[in-house]
C-alpha atoms as a PDB file:
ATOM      1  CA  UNK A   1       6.782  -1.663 -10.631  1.00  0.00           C
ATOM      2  CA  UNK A   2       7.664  -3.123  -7.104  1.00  0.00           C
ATOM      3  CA  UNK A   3       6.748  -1.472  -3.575  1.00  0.00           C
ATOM      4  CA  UNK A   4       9.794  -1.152  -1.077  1.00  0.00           C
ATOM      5  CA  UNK A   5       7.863  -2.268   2.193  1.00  0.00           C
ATOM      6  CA  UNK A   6       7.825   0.024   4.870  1.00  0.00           C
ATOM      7  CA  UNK A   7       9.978   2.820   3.145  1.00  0.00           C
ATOM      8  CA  UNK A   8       6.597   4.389   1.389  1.00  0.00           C
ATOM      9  CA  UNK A   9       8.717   4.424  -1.906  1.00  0.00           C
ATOM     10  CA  UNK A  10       7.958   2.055  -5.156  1.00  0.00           C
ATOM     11  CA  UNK A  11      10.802   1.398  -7.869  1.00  0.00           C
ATOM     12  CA  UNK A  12       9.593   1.328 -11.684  1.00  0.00           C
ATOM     13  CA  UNK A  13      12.681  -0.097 -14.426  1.00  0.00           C
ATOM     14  CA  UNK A  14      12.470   2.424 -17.549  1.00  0.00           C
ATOM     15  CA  UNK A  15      14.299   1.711 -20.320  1.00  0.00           C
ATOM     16  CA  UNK A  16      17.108  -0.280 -18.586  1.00  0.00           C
ATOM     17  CA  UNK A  17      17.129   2.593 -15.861  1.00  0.00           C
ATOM     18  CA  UNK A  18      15.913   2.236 -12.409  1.00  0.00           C
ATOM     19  CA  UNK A  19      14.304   5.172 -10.865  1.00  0.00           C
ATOM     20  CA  UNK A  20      12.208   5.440  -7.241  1.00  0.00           C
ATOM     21  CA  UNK A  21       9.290   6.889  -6.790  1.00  0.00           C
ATOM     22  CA  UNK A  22       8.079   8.759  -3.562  1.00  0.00           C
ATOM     23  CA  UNK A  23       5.636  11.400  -2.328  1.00  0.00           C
ATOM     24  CA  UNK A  24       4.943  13.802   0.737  1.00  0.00           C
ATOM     25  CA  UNK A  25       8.019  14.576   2.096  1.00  0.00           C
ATOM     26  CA  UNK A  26       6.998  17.962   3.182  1.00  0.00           C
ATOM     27  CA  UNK A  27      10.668  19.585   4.635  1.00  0.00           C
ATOM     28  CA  UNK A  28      10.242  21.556   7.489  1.00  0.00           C
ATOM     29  CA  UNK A  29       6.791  20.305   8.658  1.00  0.00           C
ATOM     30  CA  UNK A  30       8.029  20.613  12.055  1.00  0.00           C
ATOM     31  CA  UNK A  31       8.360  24.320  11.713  1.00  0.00           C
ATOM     32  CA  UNK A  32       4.457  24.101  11.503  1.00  0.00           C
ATOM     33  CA  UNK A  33       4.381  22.132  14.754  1.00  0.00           C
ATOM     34  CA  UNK A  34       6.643  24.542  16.668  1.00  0.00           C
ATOM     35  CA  UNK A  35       3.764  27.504  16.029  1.00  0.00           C
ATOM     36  CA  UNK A  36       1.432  25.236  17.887  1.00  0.00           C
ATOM     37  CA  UNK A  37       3.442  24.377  20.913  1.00  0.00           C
ATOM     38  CA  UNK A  38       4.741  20.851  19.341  1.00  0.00           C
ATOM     39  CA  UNK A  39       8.940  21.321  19.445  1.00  0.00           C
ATOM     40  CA  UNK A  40      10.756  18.188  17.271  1.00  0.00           C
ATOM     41  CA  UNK A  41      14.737  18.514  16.010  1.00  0.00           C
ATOM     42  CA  UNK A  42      14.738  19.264  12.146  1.00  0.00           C
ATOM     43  CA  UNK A  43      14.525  16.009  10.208  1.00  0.00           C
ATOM     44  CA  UNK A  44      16.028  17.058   7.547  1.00  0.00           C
ATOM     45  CA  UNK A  45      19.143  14.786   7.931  1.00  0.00           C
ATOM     46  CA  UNK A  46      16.388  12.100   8.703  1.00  0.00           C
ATOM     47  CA  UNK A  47      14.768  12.451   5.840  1.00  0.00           C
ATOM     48  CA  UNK A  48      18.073  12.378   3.542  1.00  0.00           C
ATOM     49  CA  UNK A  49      19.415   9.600   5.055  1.00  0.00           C
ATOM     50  CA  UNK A  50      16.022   7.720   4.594  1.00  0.00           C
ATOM     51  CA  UNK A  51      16.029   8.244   1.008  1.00  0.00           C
ATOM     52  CA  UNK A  52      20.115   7.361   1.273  1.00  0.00           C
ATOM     53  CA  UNK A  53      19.064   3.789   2.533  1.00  0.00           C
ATOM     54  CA  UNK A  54      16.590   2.868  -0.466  1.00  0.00           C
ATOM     55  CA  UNK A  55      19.713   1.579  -2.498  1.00  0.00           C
ATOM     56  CA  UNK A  56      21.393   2.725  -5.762  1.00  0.00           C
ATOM     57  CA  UNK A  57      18.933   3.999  -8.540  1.00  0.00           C
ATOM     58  CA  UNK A  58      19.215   5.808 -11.833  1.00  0.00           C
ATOM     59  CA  UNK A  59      16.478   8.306 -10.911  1.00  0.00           C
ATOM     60  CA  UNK A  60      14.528   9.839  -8.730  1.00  0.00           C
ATOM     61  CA  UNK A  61      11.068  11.407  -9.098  1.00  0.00           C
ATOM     62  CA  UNK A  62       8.779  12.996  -5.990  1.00  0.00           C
ATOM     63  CA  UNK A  63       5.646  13.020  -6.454  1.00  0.00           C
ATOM     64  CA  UNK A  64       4.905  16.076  -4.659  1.00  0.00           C
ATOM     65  CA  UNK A  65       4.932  18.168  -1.495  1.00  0.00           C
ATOM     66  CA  UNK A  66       9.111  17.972  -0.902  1.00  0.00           C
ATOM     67  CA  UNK A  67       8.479  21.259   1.001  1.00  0.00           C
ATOM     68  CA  UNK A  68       6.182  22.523   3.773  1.00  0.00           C
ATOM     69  CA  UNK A  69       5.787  25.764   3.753  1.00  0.00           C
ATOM     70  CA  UNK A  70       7.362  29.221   2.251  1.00  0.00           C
ATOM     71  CA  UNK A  71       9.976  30.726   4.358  1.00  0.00           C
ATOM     72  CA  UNK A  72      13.468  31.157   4.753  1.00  0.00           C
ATOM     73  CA  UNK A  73      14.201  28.102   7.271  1.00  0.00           C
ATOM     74  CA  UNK A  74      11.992  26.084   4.731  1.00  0.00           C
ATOM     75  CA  UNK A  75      13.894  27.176   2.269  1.00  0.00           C
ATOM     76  CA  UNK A  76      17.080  26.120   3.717  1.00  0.00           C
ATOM     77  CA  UNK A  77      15.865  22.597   4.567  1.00  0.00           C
ATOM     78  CA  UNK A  78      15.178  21.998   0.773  1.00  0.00           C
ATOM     79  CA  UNK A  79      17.854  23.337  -0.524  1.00  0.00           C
ATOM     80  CA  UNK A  80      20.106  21.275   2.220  1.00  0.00           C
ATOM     81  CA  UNK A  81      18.266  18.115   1.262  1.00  0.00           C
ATOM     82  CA  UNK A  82      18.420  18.399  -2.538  1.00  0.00           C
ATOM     83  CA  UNK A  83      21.938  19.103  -2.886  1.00  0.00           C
ATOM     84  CA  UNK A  84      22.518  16.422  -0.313  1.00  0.00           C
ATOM     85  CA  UNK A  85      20.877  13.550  -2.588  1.00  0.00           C
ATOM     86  CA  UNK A  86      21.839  14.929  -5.982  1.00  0.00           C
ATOM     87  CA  UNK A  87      24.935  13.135  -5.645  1.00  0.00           C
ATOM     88  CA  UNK A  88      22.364   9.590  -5.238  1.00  0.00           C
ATOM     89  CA  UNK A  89      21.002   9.860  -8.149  1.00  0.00           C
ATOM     90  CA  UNK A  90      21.687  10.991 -12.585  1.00  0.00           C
ATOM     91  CA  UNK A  91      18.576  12.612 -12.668  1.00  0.00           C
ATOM     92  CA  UNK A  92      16.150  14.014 -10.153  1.00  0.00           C
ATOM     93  CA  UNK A  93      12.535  15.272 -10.833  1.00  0.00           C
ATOM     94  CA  UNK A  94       9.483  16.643  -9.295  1.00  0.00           C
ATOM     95  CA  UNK A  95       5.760  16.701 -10.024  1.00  0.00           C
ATOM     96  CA  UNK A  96       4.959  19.866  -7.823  1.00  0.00           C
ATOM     97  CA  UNK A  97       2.377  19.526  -5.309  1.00  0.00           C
ATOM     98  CA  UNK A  98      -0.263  22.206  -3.622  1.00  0.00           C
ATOM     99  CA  UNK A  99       3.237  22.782  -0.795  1.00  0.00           C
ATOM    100  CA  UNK A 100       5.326  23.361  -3.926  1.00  0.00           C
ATOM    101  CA  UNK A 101       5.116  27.122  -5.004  1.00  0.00           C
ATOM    102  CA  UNK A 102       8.242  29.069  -5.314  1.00  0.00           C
ATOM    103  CA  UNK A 103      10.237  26.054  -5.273  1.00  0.00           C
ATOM    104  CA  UNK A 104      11.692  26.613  -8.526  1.00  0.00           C
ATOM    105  CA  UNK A 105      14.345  28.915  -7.651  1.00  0.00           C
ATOM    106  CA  UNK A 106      15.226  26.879  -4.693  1.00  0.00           C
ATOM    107  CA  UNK A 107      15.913  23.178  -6.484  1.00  0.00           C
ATOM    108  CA  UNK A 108      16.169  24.375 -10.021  1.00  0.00           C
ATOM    109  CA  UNK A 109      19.885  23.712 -10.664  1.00  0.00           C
ATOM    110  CA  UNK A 110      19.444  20.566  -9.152  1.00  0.00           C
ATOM    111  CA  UNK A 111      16.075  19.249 -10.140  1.00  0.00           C
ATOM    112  CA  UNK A 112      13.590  19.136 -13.121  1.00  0.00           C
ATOM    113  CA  UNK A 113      10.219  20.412 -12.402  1.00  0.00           C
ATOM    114  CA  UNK A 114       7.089  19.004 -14.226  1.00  0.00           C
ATOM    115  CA  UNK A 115       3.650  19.986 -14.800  1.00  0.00           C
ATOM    116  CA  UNK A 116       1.684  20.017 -11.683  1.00  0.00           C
ATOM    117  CA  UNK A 117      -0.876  18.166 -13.466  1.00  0.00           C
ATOM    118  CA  UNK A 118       1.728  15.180 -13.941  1.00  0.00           C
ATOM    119  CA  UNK A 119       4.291  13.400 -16.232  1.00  0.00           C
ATOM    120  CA  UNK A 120       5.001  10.468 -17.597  1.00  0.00           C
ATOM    121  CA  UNK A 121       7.307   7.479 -16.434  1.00  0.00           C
ATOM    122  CA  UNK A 122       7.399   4.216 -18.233  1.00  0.00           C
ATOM    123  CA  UNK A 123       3.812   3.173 -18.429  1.00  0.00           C
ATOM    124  CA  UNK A 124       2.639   5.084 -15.435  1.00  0.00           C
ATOM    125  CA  UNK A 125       1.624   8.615 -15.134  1.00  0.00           C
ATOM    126  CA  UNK A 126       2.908  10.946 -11.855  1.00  0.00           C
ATOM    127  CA  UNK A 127       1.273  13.748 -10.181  1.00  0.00           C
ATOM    128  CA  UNK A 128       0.341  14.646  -6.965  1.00  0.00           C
ATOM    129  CA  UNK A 129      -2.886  14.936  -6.486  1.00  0.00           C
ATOM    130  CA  UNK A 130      -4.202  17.888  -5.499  1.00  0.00           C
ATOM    131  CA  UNK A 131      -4.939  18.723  -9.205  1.00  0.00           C
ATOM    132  CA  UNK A 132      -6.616  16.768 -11.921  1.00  0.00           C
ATOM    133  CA  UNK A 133      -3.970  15.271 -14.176  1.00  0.00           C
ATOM    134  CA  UNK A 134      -3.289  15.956 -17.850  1.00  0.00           C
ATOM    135  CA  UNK A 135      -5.650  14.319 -20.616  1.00  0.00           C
ATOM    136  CA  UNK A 136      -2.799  11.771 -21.703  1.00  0.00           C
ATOM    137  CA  UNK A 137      -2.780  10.302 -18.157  1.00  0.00           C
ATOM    138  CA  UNK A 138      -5.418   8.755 -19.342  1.00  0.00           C
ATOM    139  CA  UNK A 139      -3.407   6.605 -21.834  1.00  0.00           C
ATOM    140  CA  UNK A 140      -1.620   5.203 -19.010  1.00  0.00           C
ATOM    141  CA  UNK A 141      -2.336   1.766 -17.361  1.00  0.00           C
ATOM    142  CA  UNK A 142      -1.198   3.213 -13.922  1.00  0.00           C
ATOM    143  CA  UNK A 143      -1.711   6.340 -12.382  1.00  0.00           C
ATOM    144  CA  UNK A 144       0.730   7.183  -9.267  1.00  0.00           C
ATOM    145  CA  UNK A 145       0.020   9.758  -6.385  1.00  0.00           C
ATOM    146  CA  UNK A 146       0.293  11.096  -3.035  1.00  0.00           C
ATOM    147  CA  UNK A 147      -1.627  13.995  -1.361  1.00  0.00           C
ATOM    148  CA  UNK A 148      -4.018  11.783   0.544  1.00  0.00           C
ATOM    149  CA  UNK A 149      -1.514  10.297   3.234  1.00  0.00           C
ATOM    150  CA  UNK A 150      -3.341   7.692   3.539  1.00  0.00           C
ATOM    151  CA  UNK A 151      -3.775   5.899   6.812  1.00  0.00           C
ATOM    152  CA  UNK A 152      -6.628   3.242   8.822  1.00  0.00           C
ATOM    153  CA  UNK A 153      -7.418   3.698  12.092  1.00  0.00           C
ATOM    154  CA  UNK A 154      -6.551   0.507  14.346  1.00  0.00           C
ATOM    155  CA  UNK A 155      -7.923   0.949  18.151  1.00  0.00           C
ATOM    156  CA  UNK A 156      -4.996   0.222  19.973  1.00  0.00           C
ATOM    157  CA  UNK A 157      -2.337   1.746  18.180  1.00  0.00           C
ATOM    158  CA  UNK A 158      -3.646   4.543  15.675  1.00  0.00           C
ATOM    159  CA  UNK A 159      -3.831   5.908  12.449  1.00  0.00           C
ATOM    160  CA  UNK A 160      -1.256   3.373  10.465  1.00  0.00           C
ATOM    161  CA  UNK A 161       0.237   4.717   7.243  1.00  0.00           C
ATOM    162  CA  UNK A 162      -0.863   2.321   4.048  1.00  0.00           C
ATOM    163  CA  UNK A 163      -1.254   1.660   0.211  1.00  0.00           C
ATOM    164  CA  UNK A 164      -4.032   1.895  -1.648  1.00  0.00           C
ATOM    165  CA  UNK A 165      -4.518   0.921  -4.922  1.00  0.00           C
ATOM    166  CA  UNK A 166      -7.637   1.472  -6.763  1.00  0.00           C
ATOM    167  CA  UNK A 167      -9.959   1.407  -9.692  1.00  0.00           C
ATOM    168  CA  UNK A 168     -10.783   4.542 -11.017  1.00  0.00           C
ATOM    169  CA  UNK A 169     -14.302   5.763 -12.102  1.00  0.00           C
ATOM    170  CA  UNK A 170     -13.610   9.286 -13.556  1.00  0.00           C
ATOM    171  CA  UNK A 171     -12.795  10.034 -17.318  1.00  0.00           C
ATOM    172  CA  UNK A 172      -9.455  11.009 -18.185  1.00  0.00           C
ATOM    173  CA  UNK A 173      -7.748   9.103 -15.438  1.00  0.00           C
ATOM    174  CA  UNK A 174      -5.656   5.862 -16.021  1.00  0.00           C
ATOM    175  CA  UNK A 175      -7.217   2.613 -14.838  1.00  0.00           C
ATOM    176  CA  UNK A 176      -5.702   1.933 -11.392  1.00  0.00           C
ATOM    177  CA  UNK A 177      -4.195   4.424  -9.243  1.00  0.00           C
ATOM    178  CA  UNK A 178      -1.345   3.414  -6.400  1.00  0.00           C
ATOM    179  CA  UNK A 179      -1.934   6.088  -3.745  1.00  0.00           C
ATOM    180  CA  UNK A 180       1.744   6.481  -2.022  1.00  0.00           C
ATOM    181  CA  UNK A 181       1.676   6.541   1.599  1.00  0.00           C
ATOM    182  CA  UNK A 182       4.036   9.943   3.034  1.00  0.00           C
ATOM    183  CA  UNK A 183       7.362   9.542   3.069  1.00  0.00           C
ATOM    184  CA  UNK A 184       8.098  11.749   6.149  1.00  0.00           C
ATOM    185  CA  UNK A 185       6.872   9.560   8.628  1.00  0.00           C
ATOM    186  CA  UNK A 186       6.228  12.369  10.939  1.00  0.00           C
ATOM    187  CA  UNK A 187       3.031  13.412   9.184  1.00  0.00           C
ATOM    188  CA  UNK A 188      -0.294  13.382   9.960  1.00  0.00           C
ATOM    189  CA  UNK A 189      -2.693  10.843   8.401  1.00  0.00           C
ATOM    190  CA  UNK A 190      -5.673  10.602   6.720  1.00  0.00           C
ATOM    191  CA  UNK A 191      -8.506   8.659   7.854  1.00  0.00           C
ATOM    192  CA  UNK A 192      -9.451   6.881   5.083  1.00  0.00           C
ATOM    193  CA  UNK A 193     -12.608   5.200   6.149  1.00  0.00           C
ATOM    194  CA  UNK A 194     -13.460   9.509   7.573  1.00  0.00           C
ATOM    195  CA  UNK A 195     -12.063  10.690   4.735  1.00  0.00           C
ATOM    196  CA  UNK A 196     -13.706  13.973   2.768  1.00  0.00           C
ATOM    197  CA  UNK A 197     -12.645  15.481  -0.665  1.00  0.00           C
ATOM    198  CA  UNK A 198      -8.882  15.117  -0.649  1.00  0.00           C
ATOM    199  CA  UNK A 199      -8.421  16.779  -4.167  1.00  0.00           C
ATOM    200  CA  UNK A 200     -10.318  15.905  -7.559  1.00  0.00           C
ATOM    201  CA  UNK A 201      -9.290  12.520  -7.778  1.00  0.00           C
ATOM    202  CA  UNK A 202     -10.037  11.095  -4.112  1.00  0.00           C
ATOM    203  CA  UNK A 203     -11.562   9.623  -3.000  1.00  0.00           C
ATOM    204  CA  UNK A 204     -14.183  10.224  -5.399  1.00  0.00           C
ATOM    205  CA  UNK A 205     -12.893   8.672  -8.437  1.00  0.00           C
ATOM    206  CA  UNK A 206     -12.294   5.259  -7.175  1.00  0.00           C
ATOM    207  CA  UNK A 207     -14.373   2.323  -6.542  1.00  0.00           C
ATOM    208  CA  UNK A 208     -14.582   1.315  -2.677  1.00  0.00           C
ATOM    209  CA  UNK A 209     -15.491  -2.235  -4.014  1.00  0.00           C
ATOM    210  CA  UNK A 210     -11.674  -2.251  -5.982  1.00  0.00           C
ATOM    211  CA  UNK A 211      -9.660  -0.505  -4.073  1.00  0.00           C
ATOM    212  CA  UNK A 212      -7.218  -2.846  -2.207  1.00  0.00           C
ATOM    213  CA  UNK A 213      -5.660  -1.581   1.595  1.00  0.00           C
ATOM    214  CA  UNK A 214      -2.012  -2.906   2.198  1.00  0.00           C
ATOM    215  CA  UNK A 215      -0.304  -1.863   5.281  1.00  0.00           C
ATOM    216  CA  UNK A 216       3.250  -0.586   5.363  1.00  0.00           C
ATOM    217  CA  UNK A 217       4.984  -4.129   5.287  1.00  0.00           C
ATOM    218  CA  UNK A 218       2.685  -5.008   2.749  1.00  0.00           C
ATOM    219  CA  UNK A 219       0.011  -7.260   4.211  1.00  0.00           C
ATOM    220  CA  UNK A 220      -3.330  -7.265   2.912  1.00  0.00           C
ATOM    221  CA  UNK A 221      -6.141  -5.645   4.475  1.00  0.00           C
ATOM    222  CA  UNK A 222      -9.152  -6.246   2.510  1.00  0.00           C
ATOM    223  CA  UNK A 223     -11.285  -3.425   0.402  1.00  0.00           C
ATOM    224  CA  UNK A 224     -11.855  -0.269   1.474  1.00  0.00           C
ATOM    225  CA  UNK A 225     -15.572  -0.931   0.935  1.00  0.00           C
ATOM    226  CA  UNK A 226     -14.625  -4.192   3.436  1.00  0.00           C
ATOM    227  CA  UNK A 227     -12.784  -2.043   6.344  1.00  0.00           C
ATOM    228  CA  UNK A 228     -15.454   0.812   6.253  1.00  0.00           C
ATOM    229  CA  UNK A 229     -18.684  -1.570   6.899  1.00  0.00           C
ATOM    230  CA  UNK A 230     -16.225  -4.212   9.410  1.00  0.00           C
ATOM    231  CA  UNK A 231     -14.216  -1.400  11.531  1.00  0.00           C
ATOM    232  CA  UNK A 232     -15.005  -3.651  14.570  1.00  0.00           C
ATOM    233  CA  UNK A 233     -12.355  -5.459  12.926  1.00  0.00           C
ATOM    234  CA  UNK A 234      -9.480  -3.025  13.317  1.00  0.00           C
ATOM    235  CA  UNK A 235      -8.324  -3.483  17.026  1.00  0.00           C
ATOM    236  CA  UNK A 236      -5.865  -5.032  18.935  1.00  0.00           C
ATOM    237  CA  UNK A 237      -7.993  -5.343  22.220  1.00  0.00           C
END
């Protein structure tokens, strides 16, 4: 398992086969920003080309949320984008997030869809996030996710996307969790030192103490128990 700094995507060898992993990609978010007076050009093509530059791989797994919304222009931004990256890649499947309904009929032919509650890959378990995953996650040493978008506020600059990975608390979960920052990196972000219920599994599953903060580039922050009690530390001024 090996983060690719700043692309928000992680590789995992299987078997001799090389697959990528990534989360959040949410097609046609901007559609969602045009109802509230916010007008961006479809990224779409951005978002292809993106996944285009992370290098040959055998596979390609997304760990929920490749759409936005329901709706036809939606549905034409998925459908552009999966057909677009089939050629990329032997075998492409998704772990359906809480943005995911009716997108079965829309990827099918290209795409396998898993549980929503999460599959298997090598000796990690996927899902999303947004529901608890299946009892054998547990048997897993890893659990991968997305959902939370997670992101720490520097004064100065912003919210800034990171990783997180954690030690989990809950039964039924695997032992450390790797919390995928979003792959459309037109998103908004979670605060993660604000941050509420995102989901059964965070934040209240993990262990503040052990769970490690790496920016995009992969620098290390310190714990998230750390950044919440030092936040005077987060500025550029």
């Amino acid at each position: 398992m090996e983060p690719i700094w700043e692309k928000s995507a992680l590789k995992i060898k299987v078997d001799g086969e090389s697959w990528i992993v990534i989360a959040d990609l949410h097609l046609g978010f901007e559609l969602e920003l045009a109802k509230n007076g916010v007008y961006i050009p479809d990224r779409t093509q951005a978002i292809i080309d993106k996944v285009r530059s992370l290098g040959k791989f055998d596979g390609l797994i997304i760990a929920g949320d490749l759409k936005h919304s329901i709706g036809l222009s939606s549905r034409f931004r998925v459908r552009r984008f999966i057909e677009a990256i089939s050629a990329s890649f032997k075998k492409i499947v998704l772990v359906p997030g809480n943005h995911d309904g009716g997108i079965s009929p829309i990827v099918g032919e290209y795409c396998e869809i898993k549980s929503p509650r999460g599959a298997p890959l090598g000796d990690s378990w996927i899902f999303h996030g947004h529901a608890y995953p299946s009892k054998e996650a547990s048997n897993y040493e890893f659990g991968i996710m997305g959902h939370v978008h997670p992101a720490i506020p520097v004064e100065g600059i912003g919210k800034v996307p990171v990783w997180i990975l954690a030690e989990t608390t809950c039964e039924g979960l695997p032992r450390k969790i790797l919390v995928l920052p979003a792959f459309n990196d037109m998103l908004g972000y979670g605060d993660l030192l604000e941050m509420k219920e995102r989901g059964p599994v965070f934040p209240k599953c993990i262990d503040p103490e052990l769970t490690d903060i790496l920016t995009l580039d992969g620098y290390y922050m310190g714990t998230l128990s750390f950044l919440s009690k030092r936040k005077d530390l987060l500025s550029l001024t």
